[in-house]
C-alpha atoms as a PDB file:
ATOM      1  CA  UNK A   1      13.419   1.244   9.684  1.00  0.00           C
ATOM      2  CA  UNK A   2      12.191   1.424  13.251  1.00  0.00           C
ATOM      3  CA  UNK A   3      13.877   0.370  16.794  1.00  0.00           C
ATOM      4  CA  UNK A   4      13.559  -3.385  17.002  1.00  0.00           C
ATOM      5  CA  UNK A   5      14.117  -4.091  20.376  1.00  0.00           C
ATOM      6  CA  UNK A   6      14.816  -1.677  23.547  1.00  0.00           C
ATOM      7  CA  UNK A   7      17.857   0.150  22.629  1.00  0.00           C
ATOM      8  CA  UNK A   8      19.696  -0.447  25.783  1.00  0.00           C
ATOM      9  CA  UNK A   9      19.478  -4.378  25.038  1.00  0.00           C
ATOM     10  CA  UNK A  10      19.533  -4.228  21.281  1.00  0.00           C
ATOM     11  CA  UNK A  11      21.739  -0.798  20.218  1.00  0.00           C
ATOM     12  CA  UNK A  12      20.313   1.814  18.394  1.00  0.00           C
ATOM     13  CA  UNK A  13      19.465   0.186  15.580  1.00  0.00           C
ATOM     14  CA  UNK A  14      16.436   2.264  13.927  1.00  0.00           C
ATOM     15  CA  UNK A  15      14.016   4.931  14.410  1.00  0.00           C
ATOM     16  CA  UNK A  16      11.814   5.794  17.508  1.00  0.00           C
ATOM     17  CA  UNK A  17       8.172   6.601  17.025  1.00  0.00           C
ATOM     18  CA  UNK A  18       8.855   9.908  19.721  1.00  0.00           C
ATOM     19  CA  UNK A  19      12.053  10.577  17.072  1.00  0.00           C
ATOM     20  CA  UNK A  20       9.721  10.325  13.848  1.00  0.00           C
ATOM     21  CA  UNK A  21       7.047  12.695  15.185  1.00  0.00           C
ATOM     22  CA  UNK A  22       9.333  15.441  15.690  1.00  0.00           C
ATOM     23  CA  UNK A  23      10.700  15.233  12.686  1.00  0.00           C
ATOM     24  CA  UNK A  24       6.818  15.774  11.170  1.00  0.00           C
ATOM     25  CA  UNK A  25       6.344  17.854  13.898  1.00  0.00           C
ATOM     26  CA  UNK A  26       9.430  20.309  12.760  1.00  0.00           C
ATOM     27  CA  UNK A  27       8.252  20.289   8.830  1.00  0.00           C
ATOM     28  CA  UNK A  28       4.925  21.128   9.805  1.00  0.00           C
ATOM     29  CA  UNK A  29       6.069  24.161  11.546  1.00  0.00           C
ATOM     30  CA  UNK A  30       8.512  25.269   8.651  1.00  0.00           C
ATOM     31  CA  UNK A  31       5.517  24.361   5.675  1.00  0.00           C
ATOM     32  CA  UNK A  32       2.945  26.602   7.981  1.00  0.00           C
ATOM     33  CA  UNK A  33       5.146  29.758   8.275  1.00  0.00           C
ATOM     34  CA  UNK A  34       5.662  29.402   4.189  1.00  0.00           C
ATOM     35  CA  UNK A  35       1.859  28.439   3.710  1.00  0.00           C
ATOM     36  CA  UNK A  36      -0.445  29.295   7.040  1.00  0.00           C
ATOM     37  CA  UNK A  37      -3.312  26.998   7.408  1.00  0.00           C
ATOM     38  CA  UNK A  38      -5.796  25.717  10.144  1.00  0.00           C
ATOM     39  CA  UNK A  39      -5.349  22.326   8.686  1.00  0.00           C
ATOM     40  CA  UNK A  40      -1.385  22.469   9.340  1.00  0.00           C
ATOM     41  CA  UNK A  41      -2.042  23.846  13.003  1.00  0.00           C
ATOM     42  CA  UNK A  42      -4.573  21.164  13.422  1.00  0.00           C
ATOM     43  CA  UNK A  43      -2.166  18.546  12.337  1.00  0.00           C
ATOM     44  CA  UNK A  44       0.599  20.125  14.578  1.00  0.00           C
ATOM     45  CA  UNK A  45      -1.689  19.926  17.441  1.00  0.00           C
ATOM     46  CA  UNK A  46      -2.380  16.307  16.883  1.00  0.00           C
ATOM     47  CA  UNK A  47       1.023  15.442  16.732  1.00  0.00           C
ATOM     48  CA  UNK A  48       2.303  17.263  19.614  1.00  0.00           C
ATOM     49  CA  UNK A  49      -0.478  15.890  21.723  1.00  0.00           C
ATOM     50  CA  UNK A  50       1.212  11.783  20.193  1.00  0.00           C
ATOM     51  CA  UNK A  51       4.042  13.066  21.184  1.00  0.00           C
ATOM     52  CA  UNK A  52       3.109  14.122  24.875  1.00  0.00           C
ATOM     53  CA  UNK A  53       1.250  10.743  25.225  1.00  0.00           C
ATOM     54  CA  UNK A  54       4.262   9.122  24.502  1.00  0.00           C
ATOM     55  CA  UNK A  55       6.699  10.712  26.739  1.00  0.00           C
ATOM     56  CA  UNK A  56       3.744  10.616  29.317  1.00  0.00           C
ATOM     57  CA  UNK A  57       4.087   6.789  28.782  1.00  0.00           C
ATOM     58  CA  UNK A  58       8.053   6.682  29.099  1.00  0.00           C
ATOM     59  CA  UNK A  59       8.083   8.588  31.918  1.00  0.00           C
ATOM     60  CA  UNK A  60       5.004   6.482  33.764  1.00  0.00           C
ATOM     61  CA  UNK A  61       7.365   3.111  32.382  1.00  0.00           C
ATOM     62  CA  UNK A  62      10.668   4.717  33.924  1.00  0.00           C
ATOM     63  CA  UNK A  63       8.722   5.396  37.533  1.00  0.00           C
ATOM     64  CA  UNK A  64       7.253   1.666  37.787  1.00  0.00           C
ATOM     65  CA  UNK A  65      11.119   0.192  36.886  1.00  0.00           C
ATOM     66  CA  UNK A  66       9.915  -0.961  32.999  1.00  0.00           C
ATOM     67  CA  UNK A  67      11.295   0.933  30.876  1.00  0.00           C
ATOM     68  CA  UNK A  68      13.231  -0.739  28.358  1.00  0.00           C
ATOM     69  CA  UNK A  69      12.249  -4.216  29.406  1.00  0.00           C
ATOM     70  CA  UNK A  70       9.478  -6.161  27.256  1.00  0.00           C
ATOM     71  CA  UNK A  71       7.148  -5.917  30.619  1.00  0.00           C
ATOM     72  CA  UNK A  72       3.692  -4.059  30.725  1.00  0.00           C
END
């Protein structure tokens, strides 16, 4: 189930897209050291780079005063 709502209004109430990537992000790592593969460090790249998007977003919404508000 993911966050419905901003969690400051709402609670924590589910799960956070940033939260769900580094959980794929952290079984990627542990599958590739059992079972190396470009693939995996392809699809660890692409995830990390989500993931920095993301918190690039955050942190752009937390300088304008938006974060956490349904505002653009």
């Amino acid at each position: 189930h993911f966050q419905d709502g901003p969690a400051a209004a709402e609670g924590v109430n589910g799960l956070t897209n940033e939260a769900l990537l580094k959980v794929l992000i952290h079984r990627i790592k542990i599958l590739d050291s059992q079972f190396p593969s470009e693939h995996n460090k392809k699809a660890l790249a692409a995830l990390e780079s989500a993931l920095a998007a993301f918190d690039a977003r955050t942190a752009d919404r937390q300088a304008r005063g938006v974060e956490g508000l349904n505002a653009e």
